[in-house]
N, C-alpha and C. Protein backbone atom coordinates (compact mmCIF):
# COMPACT_ATOMS: atom_id res chain seq x y z
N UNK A 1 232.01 163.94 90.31
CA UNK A 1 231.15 164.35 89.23
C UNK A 1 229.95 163.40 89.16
N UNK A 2 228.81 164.10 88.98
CA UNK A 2 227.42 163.35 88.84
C UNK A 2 227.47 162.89 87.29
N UNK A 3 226.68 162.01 86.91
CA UNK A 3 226.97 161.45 85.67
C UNK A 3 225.42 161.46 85.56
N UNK A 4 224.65 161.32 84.60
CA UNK A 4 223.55 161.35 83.79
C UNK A 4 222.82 159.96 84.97
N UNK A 5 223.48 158.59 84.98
CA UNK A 5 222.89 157.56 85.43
C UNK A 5 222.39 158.43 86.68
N UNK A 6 223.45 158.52 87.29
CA UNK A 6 222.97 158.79 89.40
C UNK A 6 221.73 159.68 88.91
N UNK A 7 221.69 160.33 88.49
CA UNK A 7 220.32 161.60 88.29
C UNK A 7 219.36 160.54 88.42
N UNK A 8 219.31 160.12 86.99
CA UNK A 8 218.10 158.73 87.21
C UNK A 8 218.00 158.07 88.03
N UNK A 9 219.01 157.37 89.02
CA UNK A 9 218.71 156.17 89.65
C UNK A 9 218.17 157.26 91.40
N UNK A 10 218.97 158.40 91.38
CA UNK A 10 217.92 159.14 92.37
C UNK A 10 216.67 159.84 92.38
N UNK A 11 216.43 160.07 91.27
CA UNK A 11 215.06 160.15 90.91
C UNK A 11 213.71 159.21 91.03
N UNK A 12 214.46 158.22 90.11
CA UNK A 12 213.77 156.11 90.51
C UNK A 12 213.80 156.25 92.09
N UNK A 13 214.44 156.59 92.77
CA UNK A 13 214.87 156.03 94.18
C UNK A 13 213.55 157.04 94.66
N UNK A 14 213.63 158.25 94.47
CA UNK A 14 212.73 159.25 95.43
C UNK A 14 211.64 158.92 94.77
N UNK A 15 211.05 158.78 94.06
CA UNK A 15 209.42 158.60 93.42
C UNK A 15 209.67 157.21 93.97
N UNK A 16 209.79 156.00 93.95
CA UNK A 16 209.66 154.90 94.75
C UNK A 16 209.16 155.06 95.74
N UNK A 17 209.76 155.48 96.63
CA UNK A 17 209.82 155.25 98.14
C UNK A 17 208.67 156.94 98.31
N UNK A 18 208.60 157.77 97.53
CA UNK A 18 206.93 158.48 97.50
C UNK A 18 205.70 157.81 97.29
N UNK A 19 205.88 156.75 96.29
CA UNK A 19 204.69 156.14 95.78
C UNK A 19 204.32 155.05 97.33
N UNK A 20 205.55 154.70 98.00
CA UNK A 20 205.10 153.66 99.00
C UNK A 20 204.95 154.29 100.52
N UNK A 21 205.20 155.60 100.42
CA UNK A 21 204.60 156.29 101.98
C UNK A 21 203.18 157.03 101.04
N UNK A 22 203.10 157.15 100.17
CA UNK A 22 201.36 157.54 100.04
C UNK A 22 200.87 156.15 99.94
N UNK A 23 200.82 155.25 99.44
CA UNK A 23 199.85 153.86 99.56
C UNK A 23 200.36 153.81 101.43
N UNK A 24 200.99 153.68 102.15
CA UNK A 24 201.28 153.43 103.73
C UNK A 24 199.92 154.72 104.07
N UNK A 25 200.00 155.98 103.88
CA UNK A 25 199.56 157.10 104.33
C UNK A 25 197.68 156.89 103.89
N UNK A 26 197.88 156.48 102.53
CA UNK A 26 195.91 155.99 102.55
C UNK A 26 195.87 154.59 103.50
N UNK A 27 196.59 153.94 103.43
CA UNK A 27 196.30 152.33 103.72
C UNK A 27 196.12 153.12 105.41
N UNK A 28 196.97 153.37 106.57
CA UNK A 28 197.05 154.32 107.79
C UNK A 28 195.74 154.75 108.05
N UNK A 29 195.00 155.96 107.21
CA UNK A 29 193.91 156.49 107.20
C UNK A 29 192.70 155.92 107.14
N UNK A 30 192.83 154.44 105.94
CA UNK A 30 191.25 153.89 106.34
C UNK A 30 191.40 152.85 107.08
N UNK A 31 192.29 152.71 107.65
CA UNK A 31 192.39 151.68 109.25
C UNK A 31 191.94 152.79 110.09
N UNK A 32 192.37 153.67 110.76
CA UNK A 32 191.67 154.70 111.42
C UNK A 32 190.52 154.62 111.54
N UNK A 33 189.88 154.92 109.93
CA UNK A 33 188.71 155.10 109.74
C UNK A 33 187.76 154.12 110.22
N UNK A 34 187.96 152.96 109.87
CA UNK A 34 187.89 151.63 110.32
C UNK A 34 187.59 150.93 111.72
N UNK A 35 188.38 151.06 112.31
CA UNK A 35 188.37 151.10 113.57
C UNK A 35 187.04 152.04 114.15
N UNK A 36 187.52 153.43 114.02
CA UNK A 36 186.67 154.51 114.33
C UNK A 36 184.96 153.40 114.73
N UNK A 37 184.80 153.46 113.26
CA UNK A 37 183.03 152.68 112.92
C UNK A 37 183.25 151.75 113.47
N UNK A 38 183.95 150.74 113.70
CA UNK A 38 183.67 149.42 114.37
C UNK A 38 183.26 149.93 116.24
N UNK A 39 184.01 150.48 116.68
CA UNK A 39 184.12 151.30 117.97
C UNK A 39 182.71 151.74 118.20
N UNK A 40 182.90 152.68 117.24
CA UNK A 40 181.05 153.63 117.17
C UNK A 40 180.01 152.30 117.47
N UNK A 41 179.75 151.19 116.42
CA UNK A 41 178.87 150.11 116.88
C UNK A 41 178.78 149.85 117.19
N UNK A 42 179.92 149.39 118.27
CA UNK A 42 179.59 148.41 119.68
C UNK A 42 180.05 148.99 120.65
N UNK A 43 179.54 150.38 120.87
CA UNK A 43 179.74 151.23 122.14
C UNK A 43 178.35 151.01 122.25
N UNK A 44 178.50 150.66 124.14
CA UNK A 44 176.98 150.73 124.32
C UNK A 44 176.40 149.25 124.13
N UNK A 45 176.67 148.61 123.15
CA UNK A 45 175.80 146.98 123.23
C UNK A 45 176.54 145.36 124.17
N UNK A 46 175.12 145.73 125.04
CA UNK A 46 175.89 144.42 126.37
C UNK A 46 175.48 143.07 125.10
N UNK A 47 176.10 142.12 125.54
CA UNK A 47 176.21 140.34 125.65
C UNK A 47 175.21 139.84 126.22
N UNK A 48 174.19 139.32 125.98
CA UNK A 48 173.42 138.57 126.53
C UNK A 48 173.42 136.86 126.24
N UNK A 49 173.46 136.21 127.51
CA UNK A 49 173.14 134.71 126.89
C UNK A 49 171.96 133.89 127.64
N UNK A 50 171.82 133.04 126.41
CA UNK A 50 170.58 132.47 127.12
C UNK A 50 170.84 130.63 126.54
N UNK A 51 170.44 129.61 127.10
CA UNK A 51 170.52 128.24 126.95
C UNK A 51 169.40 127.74 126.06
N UNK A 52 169.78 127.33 125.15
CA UNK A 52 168.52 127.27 124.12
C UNK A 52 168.23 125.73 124.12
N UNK A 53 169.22 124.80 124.62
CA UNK A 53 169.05 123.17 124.36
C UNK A 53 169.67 123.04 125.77
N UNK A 54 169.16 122.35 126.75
CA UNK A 54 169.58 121.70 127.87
C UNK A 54 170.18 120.38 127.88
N UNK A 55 170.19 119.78 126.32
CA UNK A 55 170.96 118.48 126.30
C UNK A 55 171.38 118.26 124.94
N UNK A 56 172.07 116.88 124.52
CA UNK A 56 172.69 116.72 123.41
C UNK A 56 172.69 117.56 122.40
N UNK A 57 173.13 118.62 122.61
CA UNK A 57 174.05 119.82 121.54
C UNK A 57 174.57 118.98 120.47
N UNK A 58 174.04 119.65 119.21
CA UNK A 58 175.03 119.38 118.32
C UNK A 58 175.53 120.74 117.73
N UNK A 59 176.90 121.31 117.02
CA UNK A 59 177.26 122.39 116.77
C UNK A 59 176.31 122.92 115.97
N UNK A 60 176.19 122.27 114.65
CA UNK A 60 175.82 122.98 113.56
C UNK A 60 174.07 123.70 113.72
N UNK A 61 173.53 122.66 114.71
CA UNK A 61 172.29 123.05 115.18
C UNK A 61 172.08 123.95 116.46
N UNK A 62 173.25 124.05 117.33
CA UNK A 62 173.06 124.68 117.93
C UNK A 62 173.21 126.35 117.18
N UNK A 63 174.61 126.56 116.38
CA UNK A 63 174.57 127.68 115.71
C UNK A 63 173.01 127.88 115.26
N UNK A 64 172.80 127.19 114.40
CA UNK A 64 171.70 127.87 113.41
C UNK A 64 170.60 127.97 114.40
N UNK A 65 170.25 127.60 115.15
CA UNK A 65 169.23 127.62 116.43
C UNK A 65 169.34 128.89 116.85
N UNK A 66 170.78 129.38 117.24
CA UNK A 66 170.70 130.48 118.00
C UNK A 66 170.75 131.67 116.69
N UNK A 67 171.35 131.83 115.53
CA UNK A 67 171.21 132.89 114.85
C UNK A 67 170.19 132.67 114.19
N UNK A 68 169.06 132.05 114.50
CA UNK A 68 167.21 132.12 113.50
C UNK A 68 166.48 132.53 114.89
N UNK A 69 166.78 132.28 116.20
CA UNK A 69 166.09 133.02 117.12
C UNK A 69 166.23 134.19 117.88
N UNK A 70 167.32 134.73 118.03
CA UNK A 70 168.18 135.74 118.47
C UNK A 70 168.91 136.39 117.66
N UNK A 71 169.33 136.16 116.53
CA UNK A 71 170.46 136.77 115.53
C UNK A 71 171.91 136.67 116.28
N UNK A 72 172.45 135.63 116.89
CA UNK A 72 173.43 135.73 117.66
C UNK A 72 174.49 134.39 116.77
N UNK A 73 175.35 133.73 117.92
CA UNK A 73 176.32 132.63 117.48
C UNK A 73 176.14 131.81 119.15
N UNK A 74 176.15 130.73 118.41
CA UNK A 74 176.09 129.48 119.04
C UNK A 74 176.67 128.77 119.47
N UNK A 75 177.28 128.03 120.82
CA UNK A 75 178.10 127.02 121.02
C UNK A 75 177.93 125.96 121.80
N UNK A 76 178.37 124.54 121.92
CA UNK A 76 178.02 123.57 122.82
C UNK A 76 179.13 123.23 123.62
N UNK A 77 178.44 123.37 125.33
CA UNK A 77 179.57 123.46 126.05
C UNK A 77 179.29 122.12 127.05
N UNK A 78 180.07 121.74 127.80
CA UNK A 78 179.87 120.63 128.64
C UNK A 78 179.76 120.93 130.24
N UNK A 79 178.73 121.00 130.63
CA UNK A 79 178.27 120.80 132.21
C UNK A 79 179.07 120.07 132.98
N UNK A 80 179.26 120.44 134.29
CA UNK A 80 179.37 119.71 135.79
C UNK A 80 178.75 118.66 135.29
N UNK A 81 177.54 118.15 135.37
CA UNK A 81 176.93 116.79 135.35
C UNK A 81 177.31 116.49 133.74
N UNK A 82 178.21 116.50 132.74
CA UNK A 82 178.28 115.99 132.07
C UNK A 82 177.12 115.85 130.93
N UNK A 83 176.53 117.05 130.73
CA UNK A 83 175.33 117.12 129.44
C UNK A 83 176.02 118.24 128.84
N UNK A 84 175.58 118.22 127.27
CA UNK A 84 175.92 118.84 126.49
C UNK A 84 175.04 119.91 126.20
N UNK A 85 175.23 121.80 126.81
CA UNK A 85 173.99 122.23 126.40
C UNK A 85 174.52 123.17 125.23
N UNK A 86 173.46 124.06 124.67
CA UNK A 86 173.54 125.16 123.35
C UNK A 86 173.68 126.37 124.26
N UNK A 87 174.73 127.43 124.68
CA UNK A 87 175.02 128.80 125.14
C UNK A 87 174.29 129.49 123.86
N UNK A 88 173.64 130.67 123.60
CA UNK A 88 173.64 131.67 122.40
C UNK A 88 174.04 132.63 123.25
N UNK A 89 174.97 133.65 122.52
CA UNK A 89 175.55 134.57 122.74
C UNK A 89 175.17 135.72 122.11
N UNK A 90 174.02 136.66 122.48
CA UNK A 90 173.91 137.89 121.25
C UNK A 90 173.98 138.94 122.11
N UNK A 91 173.15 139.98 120.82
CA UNK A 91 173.58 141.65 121.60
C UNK A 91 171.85 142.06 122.16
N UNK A 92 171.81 142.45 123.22
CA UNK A 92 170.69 142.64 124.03
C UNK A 92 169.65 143.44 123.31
N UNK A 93 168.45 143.42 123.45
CA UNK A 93 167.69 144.49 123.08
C UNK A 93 167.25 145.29 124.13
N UNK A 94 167.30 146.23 123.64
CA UNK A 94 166.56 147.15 124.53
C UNK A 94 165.14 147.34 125.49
């Protein structure tokens, strides 16, 4: 025999576990979506780099160096001969 409680506590049970496959089922959909547009933007755009400092790199200047001249990101890497240069890394123009 079903008793008054079980009704409730299967009821609680099925609206629960509804409320958390629709938040899974939107949350699912705008990752999709998500993805999708990220994909769409960088189909098509090459990497270009270019050496902006041939010696003593420092980070913070090399970043801001390369995203005020290029709109890109910046890094300081270490040479064969041991100098520190600025890589910028951006997206090519046309």
């Amino acid at each position: 025999m079903y008793t008054h409680n079980s009704y409730i506590n299967r009821d609680y049970i099925y609206m629960y576990w509804s409320i958390k496959m629709t938040k899974f089922t939107t949350l699912a959909i705008f990752i999709v979506l998500f993805l999708g547009m990220v994909a769409k933007e960088t189909q098509g755009q090459h990497i270009c780099r270019q050496i902006l400092l041939n010696d003593n790199c420092d980070g913070p200047t090399c970043s801001a160096l390369c995203d005020q001249k290029l709109g890109g990101t910046g890094q300081c890497y270490r040479t064969v001969d041991k100098r520190f240069i600025c890589l910028c890394n951006y997206i090519c123009k046309s």
